[in-house]
N, C-alpha and C. Protein backbone atom coordinates (compact mmCIF):
# COMPACT_ATOMS: atom_id res chain seq x y z
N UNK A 1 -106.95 -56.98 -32.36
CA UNK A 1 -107.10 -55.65 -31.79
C UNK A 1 -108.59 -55.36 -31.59
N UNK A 2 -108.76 -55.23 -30.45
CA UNK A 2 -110.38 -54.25 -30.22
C UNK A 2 -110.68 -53.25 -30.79
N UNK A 3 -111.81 -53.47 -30.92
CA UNK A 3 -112.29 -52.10 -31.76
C UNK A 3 -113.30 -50.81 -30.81
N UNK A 4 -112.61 -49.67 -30.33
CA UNK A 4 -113.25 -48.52 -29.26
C UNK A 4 -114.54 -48.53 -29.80
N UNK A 5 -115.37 -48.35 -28.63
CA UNK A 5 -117.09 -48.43 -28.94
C UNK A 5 -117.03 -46.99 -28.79
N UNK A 6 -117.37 -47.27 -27.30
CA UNK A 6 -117.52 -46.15 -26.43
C UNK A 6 -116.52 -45.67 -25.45
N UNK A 7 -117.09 -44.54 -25.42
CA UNK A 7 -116.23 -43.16 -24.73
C UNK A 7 -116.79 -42.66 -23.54
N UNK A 8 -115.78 -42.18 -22.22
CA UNK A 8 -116.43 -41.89 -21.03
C UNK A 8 -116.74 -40.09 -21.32
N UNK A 9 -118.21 -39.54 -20.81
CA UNK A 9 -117.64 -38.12 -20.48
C UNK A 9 -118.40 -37.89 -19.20
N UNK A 10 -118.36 -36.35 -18.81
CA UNK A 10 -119.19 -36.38 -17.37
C UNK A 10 -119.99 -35.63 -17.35
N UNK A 11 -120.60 -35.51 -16.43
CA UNK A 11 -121.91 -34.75 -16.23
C UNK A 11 -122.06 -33.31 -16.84
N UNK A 12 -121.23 -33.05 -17.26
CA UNK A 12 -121.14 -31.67 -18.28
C UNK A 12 -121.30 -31.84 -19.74
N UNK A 13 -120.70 -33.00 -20.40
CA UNK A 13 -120.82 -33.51 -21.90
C UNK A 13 -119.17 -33.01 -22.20
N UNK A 14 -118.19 -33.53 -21.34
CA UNK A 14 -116.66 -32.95 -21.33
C UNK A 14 -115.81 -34.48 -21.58
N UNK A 15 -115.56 -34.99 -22.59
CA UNK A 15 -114.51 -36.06 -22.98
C UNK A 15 -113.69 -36.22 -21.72
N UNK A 16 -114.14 -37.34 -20.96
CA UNK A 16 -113.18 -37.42 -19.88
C UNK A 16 -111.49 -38.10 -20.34
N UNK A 17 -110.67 -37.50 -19.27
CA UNK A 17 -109.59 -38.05 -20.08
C UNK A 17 -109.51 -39.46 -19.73
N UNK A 18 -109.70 -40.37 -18.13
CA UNK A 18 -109.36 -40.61 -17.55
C UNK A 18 -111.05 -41.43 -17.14
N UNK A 19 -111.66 -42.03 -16.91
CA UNK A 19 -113.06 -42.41 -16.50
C UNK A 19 -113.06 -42.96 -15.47
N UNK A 20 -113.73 -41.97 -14.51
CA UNK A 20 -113.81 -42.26 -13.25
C UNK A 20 -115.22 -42.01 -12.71
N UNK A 21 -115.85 -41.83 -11.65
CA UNK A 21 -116.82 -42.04 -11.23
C UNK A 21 -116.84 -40.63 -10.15
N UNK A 22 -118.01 -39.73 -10.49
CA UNK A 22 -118.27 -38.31 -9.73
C UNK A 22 -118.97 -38.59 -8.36
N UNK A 23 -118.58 -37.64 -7.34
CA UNK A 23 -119.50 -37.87 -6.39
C UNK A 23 -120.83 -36.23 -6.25
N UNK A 24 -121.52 -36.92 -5.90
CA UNK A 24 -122.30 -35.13 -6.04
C UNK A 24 -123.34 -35.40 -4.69
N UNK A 25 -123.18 -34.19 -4.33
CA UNK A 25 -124.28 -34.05 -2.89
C UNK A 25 -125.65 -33.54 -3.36
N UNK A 26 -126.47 -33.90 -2.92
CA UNK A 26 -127.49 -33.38 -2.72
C UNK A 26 -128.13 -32.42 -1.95
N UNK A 27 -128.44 -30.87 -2.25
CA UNK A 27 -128.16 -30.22 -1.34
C UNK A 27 -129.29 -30.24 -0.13
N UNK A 28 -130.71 -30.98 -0.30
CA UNK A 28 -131.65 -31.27 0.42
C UNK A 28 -131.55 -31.91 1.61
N UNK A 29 -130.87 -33.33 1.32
CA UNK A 29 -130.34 -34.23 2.46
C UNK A 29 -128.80 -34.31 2.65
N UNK A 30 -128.05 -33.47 2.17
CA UNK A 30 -126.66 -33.50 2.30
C UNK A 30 -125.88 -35.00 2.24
N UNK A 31 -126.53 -35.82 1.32
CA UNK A 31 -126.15 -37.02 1.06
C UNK A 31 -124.88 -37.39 -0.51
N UNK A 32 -124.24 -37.92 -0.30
CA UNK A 32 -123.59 -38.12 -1.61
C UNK A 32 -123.99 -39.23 -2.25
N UNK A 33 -124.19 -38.82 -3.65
CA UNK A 33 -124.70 -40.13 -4.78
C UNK A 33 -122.97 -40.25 -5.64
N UNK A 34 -123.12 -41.68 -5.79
CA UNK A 34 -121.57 -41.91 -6.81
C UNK A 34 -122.40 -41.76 -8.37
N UNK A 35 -122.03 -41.10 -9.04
CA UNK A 35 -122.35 -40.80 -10.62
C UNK A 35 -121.31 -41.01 -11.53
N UNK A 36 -121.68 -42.41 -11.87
CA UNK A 36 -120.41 -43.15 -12.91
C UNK A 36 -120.09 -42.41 -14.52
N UNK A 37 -119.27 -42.59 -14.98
CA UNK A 37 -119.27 -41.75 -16.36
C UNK A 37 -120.00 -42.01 -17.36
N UNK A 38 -120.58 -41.17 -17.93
CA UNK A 38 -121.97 -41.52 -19.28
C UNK A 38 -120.81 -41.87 -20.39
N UNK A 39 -121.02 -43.35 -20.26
CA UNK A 39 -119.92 -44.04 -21.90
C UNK A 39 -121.15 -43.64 -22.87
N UNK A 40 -120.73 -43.07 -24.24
CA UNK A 40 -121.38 -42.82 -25.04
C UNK A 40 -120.69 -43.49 -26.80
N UNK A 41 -121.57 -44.25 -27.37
CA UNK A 41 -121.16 -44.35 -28.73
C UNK A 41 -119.85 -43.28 -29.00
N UNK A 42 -118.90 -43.86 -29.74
CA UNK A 42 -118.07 -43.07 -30.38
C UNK A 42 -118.71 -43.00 -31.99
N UNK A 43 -118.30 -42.03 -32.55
CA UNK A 43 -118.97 -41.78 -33.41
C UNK A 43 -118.28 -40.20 -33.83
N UNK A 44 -117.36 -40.18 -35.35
CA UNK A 44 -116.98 -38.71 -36.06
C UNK A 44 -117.93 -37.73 -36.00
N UNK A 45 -117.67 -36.04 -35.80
CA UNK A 45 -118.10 -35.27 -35.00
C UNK A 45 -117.51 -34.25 -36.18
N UNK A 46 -118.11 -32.61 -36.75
CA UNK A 46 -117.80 -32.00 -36.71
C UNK A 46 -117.56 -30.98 -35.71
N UNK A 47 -116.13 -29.91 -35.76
CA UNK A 47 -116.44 -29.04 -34.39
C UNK A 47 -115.37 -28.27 -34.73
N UNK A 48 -115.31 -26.60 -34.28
CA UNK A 48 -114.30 -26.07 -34.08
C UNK A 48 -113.68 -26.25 -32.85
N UNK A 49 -112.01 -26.60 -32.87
CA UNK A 49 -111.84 -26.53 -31.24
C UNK A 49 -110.75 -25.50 -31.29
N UNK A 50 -110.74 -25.05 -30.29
CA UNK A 50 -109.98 -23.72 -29.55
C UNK A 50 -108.78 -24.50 -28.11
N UNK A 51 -107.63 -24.22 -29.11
CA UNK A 51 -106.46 -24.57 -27.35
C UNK A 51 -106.41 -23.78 -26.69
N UNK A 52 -107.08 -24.67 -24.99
CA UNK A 52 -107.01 -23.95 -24.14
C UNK A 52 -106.02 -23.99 -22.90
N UNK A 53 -104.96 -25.11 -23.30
CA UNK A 53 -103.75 -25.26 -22.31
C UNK A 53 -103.50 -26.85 -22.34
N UNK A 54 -103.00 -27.16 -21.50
CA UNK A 54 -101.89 -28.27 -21.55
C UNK A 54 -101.42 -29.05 -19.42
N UNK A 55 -102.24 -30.22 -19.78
CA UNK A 55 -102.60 -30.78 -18.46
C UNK A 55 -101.14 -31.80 -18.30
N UNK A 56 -101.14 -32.45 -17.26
CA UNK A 56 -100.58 -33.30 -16.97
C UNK A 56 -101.12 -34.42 -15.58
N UNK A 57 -101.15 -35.57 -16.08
CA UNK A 57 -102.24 -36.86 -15.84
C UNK A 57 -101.41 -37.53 -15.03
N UNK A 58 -101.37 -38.62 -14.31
CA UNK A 58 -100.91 -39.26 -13.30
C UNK A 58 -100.24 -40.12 -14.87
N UNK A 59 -100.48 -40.19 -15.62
CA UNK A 59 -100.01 -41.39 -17.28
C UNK A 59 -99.80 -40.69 -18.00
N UNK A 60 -100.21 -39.52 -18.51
CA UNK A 60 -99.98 -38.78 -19.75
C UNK A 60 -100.25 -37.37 -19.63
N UNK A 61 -99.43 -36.53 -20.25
CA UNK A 61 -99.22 -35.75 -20.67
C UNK A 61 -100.32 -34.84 -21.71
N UNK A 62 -101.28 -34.08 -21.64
CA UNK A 62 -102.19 -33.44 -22.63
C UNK A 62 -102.29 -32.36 -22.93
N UNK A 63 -103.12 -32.08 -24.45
CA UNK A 63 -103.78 -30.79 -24.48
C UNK A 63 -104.95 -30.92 -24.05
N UNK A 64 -105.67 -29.58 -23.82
CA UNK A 64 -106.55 -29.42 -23.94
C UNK A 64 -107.65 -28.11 -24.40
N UNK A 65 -109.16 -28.55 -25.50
CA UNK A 65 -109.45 -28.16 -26.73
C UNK A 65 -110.98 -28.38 -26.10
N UNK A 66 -110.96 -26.77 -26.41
CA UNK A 66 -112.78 -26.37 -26.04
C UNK A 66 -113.57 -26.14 -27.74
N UNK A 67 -114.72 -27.06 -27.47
CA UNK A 67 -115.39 -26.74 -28.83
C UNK A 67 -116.35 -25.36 -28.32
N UNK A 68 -117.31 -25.36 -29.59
CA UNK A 68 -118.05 -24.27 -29.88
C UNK A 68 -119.36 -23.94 -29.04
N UNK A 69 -119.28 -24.91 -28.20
CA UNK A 69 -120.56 -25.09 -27.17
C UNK A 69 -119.93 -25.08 -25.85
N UNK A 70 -118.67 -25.25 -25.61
CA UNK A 70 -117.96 -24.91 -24.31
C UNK A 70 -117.44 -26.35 -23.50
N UNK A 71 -117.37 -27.49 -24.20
CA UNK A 71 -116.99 -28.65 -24.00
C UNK A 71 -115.48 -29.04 -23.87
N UNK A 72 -115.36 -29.53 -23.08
CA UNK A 72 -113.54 -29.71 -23.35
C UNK A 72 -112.88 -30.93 -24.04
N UNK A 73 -112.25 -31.42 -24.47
CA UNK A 73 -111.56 -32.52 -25.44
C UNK A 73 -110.26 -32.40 -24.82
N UNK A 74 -109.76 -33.83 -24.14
CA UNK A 74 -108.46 -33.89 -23.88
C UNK A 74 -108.06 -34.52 -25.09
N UNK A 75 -106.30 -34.36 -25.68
CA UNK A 75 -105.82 -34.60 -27.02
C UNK A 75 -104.37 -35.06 -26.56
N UNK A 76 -104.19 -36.23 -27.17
CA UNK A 76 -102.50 -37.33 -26.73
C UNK A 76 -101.86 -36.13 -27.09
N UNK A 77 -100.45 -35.93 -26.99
CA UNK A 77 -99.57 -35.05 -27.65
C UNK A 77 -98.99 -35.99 -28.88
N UNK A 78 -99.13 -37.39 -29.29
CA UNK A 78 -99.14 -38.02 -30.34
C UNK A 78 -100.12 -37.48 -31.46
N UNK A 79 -101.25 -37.04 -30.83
CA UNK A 79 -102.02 -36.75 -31.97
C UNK A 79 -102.26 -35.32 -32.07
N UNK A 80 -101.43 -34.69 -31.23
CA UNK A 80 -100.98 -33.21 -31.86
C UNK A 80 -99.90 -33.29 -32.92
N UNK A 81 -98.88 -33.86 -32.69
CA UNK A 81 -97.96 -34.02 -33.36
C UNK A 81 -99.32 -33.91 -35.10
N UNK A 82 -99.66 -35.31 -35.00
CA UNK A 82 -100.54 -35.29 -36.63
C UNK A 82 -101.68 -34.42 -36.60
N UNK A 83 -102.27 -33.64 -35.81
CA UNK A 83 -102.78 -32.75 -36.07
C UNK A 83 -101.93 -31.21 -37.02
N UNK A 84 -101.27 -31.10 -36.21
CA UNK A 84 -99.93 -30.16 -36.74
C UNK A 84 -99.67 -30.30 -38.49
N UNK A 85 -99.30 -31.66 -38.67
CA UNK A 85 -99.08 -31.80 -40.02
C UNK A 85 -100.18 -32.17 -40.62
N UNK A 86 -101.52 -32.03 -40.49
CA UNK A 86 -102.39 -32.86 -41.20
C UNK A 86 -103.48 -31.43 -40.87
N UNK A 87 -103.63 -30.80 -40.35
CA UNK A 87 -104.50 -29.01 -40.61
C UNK A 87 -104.14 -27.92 -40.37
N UNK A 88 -105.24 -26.82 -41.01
CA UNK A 88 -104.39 -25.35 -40.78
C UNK A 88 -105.01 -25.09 -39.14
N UNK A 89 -104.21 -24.64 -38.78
CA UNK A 89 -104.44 -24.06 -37.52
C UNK A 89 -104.30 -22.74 -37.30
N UNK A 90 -105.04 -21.73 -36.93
CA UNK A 90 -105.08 -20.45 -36.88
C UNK A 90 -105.02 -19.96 -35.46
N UNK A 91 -103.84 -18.90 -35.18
CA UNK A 91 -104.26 -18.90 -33.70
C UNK A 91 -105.06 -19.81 -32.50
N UNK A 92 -104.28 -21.14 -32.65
CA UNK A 92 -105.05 -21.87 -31.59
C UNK A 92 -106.40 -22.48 -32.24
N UNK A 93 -106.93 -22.24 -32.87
CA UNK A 93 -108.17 -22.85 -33.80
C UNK A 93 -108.10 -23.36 -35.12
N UNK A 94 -108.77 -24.55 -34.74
CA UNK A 94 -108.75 -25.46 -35.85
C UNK A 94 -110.29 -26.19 -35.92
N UNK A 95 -110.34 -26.31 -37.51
CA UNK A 95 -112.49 -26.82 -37.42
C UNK A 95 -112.24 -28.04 -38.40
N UNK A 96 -112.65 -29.45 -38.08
CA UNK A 96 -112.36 -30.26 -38.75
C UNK A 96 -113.38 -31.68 -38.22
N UNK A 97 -113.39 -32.40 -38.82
CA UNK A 97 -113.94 -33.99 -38.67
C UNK A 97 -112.62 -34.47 -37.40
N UNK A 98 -113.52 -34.90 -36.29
CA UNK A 98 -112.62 -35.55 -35.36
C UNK A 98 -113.20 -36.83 -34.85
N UNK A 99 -112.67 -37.61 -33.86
CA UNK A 99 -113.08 -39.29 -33.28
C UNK A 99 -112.50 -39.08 -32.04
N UNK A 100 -112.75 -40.35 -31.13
CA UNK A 100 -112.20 -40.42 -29.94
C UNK A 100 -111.43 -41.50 -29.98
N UNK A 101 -109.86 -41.83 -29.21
CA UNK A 101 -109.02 -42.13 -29.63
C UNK A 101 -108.73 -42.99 -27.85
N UNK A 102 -108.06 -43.84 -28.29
CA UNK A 102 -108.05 -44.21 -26.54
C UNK A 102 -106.03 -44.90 -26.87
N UNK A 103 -105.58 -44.64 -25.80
CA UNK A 103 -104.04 -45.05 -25.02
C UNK A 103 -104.24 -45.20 -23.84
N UNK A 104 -103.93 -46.97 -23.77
CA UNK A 104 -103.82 -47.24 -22.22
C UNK A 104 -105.20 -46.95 -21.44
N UNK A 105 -105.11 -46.06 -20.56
CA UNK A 105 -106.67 -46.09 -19.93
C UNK A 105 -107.13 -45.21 -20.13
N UNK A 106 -106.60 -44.21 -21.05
CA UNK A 106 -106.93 -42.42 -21.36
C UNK A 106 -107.54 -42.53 -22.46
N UNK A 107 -108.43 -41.56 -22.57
CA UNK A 107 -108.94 -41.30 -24.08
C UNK A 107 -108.75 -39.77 -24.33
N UNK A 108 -108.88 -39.61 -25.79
CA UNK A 108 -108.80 -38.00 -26.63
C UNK A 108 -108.93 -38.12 -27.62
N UNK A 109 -109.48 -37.03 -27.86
CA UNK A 109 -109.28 -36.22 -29.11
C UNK A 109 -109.00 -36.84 -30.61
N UNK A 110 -109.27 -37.18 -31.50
CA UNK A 110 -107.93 -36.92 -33.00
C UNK A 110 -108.81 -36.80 -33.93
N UNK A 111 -107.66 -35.61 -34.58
CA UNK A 111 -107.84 -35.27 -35.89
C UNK A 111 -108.28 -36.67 -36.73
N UNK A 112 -109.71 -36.32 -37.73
CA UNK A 112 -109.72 -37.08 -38.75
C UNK A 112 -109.67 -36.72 -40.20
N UNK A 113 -110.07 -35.31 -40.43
CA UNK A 113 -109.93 -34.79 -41.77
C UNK A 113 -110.37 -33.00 -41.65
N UNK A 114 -110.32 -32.67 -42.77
CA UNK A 114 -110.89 -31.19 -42.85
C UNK A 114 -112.68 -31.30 -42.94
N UNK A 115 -113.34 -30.34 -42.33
CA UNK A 115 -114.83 -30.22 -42.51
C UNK A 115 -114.85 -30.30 -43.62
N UNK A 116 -116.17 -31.29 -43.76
CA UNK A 116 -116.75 -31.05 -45.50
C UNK A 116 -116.85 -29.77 -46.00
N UNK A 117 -117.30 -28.56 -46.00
CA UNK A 117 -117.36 -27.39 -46.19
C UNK A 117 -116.06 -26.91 -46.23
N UNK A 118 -114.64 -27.46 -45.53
CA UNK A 118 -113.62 -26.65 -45.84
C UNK A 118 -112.35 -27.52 -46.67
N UNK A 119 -113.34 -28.89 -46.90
CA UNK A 119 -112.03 -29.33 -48.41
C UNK A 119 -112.49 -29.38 -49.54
């Protein structure tokens, strides 16, 4: 089994679900540049995230979870399921140690434990 390095996100700092490649104009010469996805180290993260709805992917099925800086996190519905049984969740918010998780060609989200400060 491989072991996930890295993770795609995009020009915002938004966990892509899906890694694909942006196009963006330039508004000077009205030219388009292709802007591939910034793979970044994976690496556990504290964060509060907030559910903000529930996508559906050409492959999968998601949530999706804005942290505290306004970032989005797509999340398997596998790893809602163990999110569910594994933290408290308060109205849609939950603050905990998380990772990035990859199925197939998608990546998200998962729960890894409670914040140090809250076990």
């Amino acid at each position: 089994m491989r072991t996930l390095k890295e993770a795609p996100y995009d020009q915002h700092g938004n966990l892509m679900h899906y890694p694909q490649d942006d196009h963006r104009r330039n508004p000077e010469t009205g030219a388009y540049a292709v802007v591939p996805p910034d793979w970044r180290p994976i690496t556990e993260f504290t964060a509060t995230l907030t559910m903000t709805g529930r996508r559906r992917g050409w492959s999968a099925a998601y949530f999706m979870w804005t942290d505290q800086d306004g970032h989005e996190w797509p999340m398997f519905l596998a790893d809602l399921d163990h999110l569910i049984r594994s933290a408290t969740i308060a109205n849609g918010v939950v603050t905990g140690t998380w990772t990035v998780g990859k199925r197939g060609a998608n990546f998200g989200v998962r729960y890894v434990s409670p914040a140090e400060d809250d076990a």
